[in-house]
Structures are given as structure tokens and as C-alpha cells.
Protein backbone atom coordinates (compact mmCIF):
# COMPACT_ATOMS: atom_id res chain seq x y z
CA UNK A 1 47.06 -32.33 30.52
CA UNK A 2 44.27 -35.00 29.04
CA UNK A 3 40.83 -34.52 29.74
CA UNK A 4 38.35 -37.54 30.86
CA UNK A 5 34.67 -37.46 30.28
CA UNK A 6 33.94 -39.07 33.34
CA UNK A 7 29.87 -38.66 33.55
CA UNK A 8 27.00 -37.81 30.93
CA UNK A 9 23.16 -37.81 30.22
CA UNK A 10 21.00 -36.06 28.43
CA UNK A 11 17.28 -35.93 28.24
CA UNK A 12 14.16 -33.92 27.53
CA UNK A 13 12.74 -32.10 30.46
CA UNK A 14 9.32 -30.45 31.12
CA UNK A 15 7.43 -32.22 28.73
CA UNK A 16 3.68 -31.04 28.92
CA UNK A 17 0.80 -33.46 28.45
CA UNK A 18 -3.14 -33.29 28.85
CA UNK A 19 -4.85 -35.82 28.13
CA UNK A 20 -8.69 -36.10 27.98
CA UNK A 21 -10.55 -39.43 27.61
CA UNK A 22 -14.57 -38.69 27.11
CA UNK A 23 -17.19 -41.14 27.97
CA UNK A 24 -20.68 -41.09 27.68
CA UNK A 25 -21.45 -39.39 31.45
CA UNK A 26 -18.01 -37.61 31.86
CA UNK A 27 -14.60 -36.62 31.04
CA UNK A 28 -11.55 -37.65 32.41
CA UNK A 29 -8.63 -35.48 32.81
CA UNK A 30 -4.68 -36.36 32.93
CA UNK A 31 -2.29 -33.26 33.27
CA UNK A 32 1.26 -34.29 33.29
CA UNK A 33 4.84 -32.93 33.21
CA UNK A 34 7.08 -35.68 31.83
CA UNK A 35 11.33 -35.47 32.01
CA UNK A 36 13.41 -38.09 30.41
CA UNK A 37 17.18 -38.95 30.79
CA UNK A 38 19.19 -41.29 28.88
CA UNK A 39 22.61 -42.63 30.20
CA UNK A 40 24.87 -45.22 28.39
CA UNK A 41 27.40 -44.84 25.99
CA UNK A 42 27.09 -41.63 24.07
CA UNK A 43 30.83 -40.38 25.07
CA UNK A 44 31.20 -39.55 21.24
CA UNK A 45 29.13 -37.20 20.96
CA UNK A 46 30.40 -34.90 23.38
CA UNK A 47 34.16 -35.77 22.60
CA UNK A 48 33.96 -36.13 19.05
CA UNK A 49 30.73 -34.57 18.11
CA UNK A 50 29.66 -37.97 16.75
CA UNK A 51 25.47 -38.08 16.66
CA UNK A 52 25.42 -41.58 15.67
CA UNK A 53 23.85 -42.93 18.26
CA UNK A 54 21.86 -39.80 19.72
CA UNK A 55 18.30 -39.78 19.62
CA UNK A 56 16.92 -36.28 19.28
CA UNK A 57 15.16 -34.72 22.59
CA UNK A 58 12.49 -33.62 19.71
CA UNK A 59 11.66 -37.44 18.94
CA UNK A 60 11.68 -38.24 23.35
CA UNK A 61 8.91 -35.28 23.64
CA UNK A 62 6.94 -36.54 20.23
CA UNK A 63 6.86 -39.93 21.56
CA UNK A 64 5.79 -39.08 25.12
CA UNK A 65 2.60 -37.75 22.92
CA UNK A 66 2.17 -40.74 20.75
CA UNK A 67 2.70 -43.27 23.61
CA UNK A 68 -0.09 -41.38 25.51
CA UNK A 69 -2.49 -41.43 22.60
CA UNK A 70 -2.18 -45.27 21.85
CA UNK A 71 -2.37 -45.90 25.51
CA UNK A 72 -4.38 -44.26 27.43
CA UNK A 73 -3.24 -44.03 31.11
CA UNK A 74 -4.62 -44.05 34.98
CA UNK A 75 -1.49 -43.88 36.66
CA UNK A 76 1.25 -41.94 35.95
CA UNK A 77 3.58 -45.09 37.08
CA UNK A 78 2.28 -47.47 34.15
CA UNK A 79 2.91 -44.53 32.04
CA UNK A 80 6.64 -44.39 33.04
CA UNK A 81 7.20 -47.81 32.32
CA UNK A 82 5.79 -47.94 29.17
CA UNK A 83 8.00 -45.01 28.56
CA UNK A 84 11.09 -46.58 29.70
CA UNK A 85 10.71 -49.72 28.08
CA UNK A 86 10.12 -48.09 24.51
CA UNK A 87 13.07 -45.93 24.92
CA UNK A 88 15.30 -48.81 26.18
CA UNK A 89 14.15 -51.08 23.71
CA UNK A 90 14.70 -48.85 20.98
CA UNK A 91 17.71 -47.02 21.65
CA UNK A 92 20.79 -49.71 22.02
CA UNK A 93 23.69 -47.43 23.12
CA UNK A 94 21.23 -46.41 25.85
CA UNK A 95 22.18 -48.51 29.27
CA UNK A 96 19.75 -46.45 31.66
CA UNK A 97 16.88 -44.31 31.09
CA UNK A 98 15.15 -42.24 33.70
CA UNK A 99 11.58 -40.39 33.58
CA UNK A 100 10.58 -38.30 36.10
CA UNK A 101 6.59 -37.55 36.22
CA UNK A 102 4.01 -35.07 38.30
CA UNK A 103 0.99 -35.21 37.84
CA UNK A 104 -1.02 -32.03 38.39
CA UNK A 105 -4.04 -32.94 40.19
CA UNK A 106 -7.78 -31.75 38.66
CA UNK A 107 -10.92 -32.08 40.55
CA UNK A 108 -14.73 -32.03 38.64
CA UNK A 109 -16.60 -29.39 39.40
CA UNK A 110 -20.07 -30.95 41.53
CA UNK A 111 -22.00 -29.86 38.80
CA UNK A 112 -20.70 -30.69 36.13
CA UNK A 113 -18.52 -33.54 34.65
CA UNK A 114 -16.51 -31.96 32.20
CA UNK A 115 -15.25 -29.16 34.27
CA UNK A 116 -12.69 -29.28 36.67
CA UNK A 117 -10.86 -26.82 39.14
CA UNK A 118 -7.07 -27.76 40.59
CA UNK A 119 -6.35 -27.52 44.27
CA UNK A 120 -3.90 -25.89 45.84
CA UNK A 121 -2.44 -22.09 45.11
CA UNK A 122 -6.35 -20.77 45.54
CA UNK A 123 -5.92 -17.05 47.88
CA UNK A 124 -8.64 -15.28 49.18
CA UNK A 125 -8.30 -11.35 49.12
CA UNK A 126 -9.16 -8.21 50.91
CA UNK A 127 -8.81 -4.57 50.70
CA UNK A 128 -10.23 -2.28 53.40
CA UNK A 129 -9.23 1.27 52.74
CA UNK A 130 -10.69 3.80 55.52
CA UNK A 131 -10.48 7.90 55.56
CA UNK A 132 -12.43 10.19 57.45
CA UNK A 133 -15.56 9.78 55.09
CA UNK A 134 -16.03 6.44 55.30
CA UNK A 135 -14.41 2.87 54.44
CA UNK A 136 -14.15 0.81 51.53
CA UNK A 137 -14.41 -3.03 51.31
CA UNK A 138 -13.02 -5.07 48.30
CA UNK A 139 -12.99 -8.37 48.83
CA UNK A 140 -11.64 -11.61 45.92
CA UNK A 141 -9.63 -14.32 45.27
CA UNK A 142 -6.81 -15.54 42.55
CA UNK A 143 -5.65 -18.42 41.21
CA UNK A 144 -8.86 -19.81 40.94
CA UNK A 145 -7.72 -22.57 38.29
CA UNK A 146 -10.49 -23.52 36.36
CA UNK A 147 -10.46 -25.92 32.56
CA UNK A 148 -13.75 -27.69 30.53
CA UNK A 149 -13.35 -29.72 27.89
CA UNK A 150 -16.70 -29.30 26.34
CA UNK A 151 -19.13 -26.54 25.87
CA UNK A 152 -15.90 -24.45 24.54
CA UNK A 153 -15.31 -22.64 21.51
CA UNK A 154 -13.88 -19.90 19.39
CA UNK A 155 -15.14 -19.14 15.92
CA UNK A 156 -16.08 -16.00 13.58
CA UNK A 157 -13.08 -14.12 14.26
CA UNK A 158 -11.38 -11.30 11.93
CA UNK A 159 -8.37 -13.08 9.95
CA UNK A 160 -5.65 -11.43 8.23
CA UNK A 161 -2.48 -12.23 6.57
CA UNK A 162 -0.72 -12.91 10.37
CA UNK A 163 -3.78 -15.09 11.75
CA UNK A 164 -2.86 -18.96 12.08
CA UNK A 165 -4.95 -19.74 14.90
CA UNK A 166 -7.49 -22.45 13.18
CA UNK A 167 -11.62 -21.83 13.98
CA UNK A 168 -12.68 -24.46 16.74
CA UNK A 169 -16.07 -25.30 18.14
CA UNK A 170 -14.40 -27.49 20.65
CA UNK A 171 -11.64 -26.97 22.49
CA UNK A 172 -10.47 -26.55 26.14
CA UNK A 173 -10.59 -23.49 28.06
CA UNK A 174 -8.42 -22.97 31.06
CA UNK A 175 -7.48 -20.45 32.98
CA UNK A 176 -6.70 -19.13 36.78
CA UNK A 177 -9.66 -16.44 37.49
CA UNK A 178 -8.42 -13.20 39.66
CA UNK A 179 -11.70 -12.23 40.91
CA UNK A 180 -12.03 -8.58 42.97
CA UNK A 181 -15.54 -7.46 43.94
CA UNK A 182 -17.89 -5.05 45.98
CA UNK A 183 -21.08 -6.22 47.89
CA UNK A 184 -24.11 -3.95 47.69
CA UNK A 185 -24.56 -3.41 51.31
CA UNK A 186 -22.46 -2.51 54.06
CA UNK A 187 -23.57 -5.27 56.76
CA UNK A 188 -23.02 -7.89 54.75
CA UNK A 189 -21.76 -11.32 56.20
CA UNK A 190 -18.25 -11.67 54.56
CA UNK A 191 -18.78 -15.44 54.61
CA UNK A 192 -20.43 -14.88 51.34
CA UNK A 193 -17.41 -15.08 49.81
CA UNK A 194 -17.87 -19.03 49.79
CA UNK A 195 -21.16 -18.60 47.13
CA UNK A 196 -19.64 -15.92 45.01
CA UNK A 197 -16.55 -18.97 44.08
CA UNK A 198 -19.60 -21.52 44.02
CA UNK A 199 -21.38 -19.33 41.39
CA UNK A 200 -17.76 -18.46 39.45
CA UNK A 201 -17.41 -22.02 39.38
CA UNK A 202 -20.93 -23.21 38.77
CA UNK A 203 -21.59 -20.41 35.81
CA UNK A 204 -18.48 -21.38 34.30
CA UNK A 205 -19.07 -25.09 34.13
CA UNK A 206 -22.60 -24.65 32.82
CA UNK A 207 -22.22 -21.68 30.06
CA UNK A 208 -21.79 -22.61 26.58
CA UNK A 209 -18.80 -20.94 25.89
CA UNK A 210 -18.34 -18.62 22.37
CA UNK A 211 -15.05 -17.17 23.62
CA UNK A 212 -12.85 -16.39 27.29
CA UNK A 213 -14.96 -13.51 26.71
CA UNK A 214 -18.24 -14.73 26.75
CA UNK A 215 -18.04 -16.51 29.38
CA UNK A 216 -16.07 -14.18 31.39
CA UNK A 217 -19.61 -11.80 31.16
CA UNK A 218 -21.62 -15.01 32.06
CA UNK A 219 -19.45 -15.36 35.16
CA UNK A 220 -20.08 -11.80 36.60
CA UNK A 221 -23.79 -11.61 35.22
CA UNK A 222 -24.41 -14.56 37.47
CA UNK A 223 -22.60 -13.08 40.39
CA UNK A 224 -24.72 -9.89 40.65
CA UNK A 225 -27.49 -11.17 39.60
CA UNK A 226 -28.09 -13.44 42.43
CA UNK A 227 -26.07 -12.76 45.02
CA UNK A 228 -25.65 -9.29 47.27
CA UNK A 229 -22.18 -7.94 45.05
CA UNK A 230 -22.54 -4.88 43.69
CA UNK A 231 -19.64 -5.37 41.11
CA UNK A 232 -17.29 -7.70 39.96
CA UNK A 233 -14.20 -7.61 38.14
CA UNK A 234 -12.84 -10.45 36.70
CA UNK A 235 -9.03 -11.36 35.24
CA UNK A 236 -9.19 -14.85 33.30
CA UNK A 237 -6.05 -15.41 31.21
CA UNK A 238 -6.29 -17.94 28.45
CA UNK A 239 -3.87 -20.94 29.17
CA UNK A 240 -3.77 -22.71 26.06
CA UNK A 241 -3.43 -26.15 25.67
CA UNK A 242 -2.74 -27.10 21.56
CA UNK A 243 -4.26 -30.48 19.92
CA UNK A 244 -0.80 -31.86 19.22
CA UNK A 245 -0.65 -32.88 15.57
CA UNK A 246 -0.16 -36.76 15.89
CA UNK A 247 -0.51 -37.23 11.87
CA UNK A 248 3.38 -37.95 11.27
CA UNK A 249 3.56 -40.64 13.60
CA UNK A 250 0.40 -42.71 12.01
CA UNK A 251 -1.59 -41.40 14.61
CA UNK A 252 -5.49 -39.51 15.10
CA UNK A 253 -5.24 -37.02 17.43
CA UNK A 254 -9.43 -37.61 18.56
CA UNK A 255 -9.16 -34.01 20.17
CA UNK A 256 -7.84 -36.12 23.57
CA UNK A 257 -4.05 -35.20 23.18
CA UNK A 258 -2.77 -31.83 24.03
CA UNK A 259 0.32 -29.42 25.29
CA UNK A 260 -0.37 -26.89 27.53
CA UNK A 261 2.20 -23.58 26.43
CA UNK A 262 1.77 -21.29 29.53
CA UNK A 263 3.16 -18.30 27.10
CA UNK A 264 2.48 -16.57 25.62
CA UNK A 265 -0.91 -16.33 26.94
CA UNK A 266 -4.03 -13.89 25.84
CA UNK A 267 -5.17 -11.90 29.16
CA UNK A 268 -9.44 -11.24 28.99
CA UNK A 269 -10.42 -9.05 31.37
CA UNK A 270 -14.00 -7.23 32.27
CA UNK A 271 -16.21 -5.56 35.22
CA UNK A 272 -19.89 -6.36 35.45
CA UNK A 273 -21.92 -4.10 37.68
CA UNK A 274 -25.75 -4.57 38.63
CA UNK A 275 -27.65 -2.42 36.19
């Protein structure tokens, strides 16, 4: 009995792209996922394992990168139709191509214009644990998500044979704080909660940032320092996002193009306590 390829695409899917366009009083931020599908006549590839007329997934994801860095965006909709059009016009045995985009909202932080939290996913935590002595309080909050794209940096580390990672004084740091802490006295209002994220948020903005570690110490120094927490433990995993090297294409990456890899991802974490 014959078989009949009756339907086909095929596409690149969760593309991951930052983008970061710096002005004079700010920084703008642009975090898409981008997923591409072609459709036309590509038959022959899947019956006959003739490539002729594929274009790699590779090249859809490198030009989603190149695109974005000779055309800077505001909407993710004039985006897809630049995409579309490029990929139509340049790929004849294409009759239909689809991209799918979401754009993963960032707000600035009030203090600061190249900071930014996202909303949405944020919790607020307790534990209460009670015996016969006495009861405990821990309150917190996770997914926190946090990035800046200045005042970042990571130099003067050990290297060995294994280390790739190039020395950067300026880079973006993101990451979703996990945040657990005690207060220092028993009556206090738990409403504080709201200026313990305002000084996680604030601290982090501000601090001129050696490592996830520095500033993860600046973050909880600030907490107990000025507010009524006795402690503070903090979680801050490092999501990179990676310059994307733009060079093959003709192209200057001008530290404004970049793919976020959620993993692997290094996890910094630390407790300050009042001294």
C-alpha cells in the first residue's frame, strides 16, 4: 500500500532574544521568545531526503539575531513582519511562513533606569512553626525577577585549563531572588514585608555590581541595616543571557544583542544577620 505525504512544516521554535537599546537617561529592554514555521514545497526532503531547498533551523534562529540588531524594534508585530518578509523573500520553495512571538514584559525599577523587575509569578511566603516554648515567624518571597544592564560585572576570577567564560565589566545580571527572613522583634507589623522588596529592589538597582555575589551581600546588608529583620537569607540564581556573536553575519554586536540560556544556571546563595 503507497504512502502520501499529505501535510509538512518545519521551523525553529523557542528562539530567545534580549535586546537592550541604551540612551543617554535610560535603557530599554526587549525580551522575546520567537518560533518560526515554514510551509511550501519541501515534500523531498522528507520522501527523498533531498535538502535542496531546506534552509537550516540554525540559519532561522541566527537571523532572528541579526534582523534584531540591524533593526531595532518597539513592537513585537513590526518585528514579525520584518521576519516574515526576509524569510519569504529569500527562501523560494517556501509558500507560507509563520512566526509566533511573546514578549515577556519588564518593568524599570522607580529608581533606577537600567533596572527592571517582571510582573507576574512574584509569591509572598510564611512559615509559623509553634511548640510549647514559643513560636517562630519566617516570613519571604520568590520569584522576585530582577535584571540591570549596567553597573554589572565579573572580573579577576581563577582560570584554568576548563575556564571559557571571557572577563566582563559589563554585562547583565538577572535573576529571580528567593528571599526568607526573620524580624528582630516579635510585635512587628507584618506589612513590612512591602519595604523589605522595596529595599531588595532598590539596593539591587543602585549597587555597583563585582559579582551575583557582591551584590547578593549588598542586598541583605541593606535589609538589616535599616529595617527591623533580624536576618535574611537570600537565593539569587544567575540567569545568563550571552552577547550573541554577530561577527559572521557582518554584524557588531554593541553589547545590545543577547540569548538568555535558562541552564545551566550558577545558584549564589548567602545569609546576612545584624552584627
Amino acid at each position: 500500500m503507497a504512502a502520501i505525504l499529505i501535510e509538512n512544516n518545519y521551523g525553529k521554535q523557542a528562539v530567545r532574544l534580549v535586546t537592550v537599546r541604551r540612551f543617554p537617561d535610560r535603557h530599554e529592554l526587549k525580551d522575546v521568545t520567537v518560533g518560526i514555521r515554514f510551509e511550501g514545497d519541501f515534500a523531498a526532503a522528507y520522501t527523498d531526503g533531498d535538502n535542496g531547498g531546506v534552509l537550516p533551523t540554525d540559519t532561522m534562529k541566527n537571523t532572528v539575531y541579526a534582523l534584531a540588531a540591524g533593526h531595532p524594534f518597539d513592537d513585537i508585530e513590526d518585528f514579525g513582519l520584518l521576519l516574515t518578509d526576509h524569510f519569504l523573500t529569500h527562501n523560494p520553495r517556501a509558500s507560507r511562513v509563520q512566526v509566533d512571538l511573546a514578549e515577556h514584559p519588564w518593568e524599570p525599577i522607580e529608581t533606577c533606569r537600567t533596572a527592571f523587575y517582571q510582573p507576574g509569578g512574584e509569591r509572598r511566603t510564611a512559615q509559623v512553626t509553634r511548640d510549647r516554648e514559643g513560636v517562630k515567624v519566617v516570613s519571604g518571597l520568590e520569584n522576585l525577577v530582577v535584571m540591570k544592564t549596567a553597573k554589572s560585572a565579573f572580573e579577576g576570577f581563577p582560570r584554568d585549563r576548563y575556564t571559557m567564560l571571557p572577563e566582563t565589566s559589563d554585562r547583565l545580571l538577572a535573576t529571580a531572588v528567593r528571599a526568607t527572613w526573620r524580624y528582630s522583634r516579635p510585635d512587628v507589623a507584618f506589612g513590612l514585608w512591602h519595604q523589605v522588596r522595596r529595599v531588595l529592589l532598590e539596593s539591587f538597582a543602585e549597587h555597583d555590581s563585582r559579582s551575583v555575589q557582591h551584590t547578593l551581600h549588598a542586598m541583605g546588608e541593606a535589609v538589616v541595616r535599616t529595617l527591623d529583620v533580624e536576618e535574611i537569607h537570600l537565593s539569587m540564581p544567575n540567569r545568563h543571557h550571552i552577547p550573541v556573536d554577530l561577527r559572521p553575519f557582518g554584524l557588531e554586536n554593541r553589547n545590545e544583542i543577547f540569548v538568555a540560556t535558562p541552564e545551566p544556571y550558577g545558584l549564589i546563595e548567602g545569609t546576612v544577620r545584624r552584627g
